[in-house]
Protein backbone atom coordinates (compact mmCIF):
# COMPACT_ATOMS: atom_id res chain seq x y z
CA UNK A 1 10.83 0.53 6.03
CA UNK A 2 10.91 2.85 8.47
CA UNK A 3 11.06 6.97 9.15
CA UNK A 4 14.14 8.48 7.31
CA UNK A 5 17.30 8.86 9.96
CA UNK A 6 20.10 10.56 9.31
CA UNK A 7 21.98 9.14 6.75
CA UNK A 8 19.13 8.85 4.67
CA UNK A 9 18.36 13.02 5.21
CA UNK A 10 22.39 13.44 4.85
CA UNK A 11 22.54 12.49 1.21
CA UNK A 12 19.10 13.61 0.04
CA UNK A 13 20.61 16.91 1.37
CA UNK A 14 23.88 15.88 -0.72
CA UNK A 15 21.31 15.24 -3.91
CA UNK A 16 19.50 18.54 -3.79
CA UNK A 17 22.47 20.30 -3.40
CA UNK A 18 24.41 18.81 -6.45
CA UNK A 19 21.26 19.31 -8.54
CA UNK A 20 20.19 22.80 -7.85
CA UNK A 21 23.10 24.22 -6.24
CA UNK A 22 23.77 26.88 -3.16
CA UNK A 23 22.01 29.87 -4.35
CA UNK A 24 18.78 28.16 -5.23
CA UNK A 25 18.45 25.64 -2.35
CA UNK A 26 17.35 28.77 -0.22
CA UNK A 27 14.97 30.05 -2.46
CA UNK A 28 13.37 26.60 -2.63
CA UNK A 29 12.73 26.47 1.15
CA UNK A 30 11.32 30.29 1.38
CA UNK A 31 8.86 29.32 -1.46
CA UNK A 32 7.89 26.09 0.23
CA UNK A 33 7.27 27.79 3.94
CA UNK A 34 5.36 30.09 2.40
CA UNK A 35 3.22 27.78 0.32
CA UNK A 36 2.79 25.87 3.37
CA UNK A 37 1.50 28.84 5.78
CA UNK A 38 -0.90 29.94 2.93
CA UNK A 39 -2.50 26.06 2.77
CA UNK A 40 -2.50 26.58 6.56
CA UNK A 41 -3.87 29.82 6.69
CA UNK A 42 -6.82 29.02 4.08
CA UNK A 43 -7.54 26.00 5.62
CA UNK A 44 -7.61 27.35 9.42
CA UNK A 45 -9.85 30.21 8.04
CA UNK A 46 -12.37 28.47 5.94
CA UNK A 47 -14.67 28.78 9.10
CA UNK A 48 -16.95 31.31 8.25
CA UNK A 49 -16.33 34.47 10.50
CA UNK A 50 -18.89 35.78 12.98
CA UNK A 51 -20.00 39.05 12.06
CA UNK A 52 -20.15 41.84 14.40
CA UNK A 53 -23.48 43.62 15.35
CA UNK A 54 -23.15 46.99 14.43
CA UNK A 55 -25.50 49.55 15.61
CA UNK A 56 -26.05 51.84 13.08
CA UNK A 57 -27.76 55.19 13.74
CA UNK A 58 -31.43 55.76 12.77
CA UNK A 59 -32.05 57.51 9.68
CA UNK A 60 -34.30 60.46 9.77
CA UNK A 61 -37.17 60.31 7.60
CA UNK A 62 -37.20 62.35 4.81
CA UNK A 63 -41.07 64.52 4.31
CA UNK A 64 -41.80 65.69 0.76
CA UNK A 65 -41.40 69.56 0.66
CA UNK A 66 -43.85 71.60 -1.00
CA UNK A 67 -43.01 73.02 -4.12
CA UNK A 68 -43.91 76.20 -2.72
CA UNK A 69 -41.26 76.36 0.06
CA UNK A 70 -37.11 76.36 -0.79
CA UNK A 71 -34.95 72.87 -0.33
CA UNK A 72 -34.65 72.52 3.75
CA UNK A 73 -31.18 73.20 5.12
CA UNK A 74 -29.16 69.87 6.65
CA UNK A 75 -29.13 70.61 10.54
CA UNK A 76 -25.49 69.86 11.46
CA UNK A 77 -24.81 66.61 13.33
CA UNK A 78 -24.09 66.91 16.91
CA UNK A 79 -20.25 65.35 17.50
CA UNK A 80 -19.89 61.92 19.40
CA UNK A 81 -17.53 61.99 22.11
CA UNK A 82 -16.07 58.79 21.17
CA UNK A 83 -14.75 60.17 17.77
């Protein structure tokens, strides 16, 4: 028994058409393909993913204020130049 040839493909073609007919045969293959990249896609991705370093910018540190003196006013941020 070896790999199916032609005539073998020809009438399970012939089958599959006399059992589920010419509109649904095309549906079948869509949902298949796409079933199949999915598997492929979750099973190429399972690797986890490197994250990327981030730098993220220093926060200031925050002094307790008097109760004396009013709430301090945010300075405004100076704009990056790569925004």
């Amino acid at each position: 028994m070896g790999p199916l040839g032609w005539p073998e493909i020809i009438i399970i073609l012939v089958v599959l058409l006399l059992l589920f007919g010419a509109k649904r045969l095309p549906e079948m293959g869509r949902s298949l393909g796409r079933g199949m990249r999915e598997f492929k896609d979750a099973v190429t991705t399972s690797e986890p993913e490197p994250k990327e370093v981030t730098t993220a910018p220093t926060p200031t540190p925050v002094t307790q204020a008097s109760t004396t003196e009013p709430p301090a006013q945010p300075q405004p941020q100076p704009k990056s130049e790569n925004a």
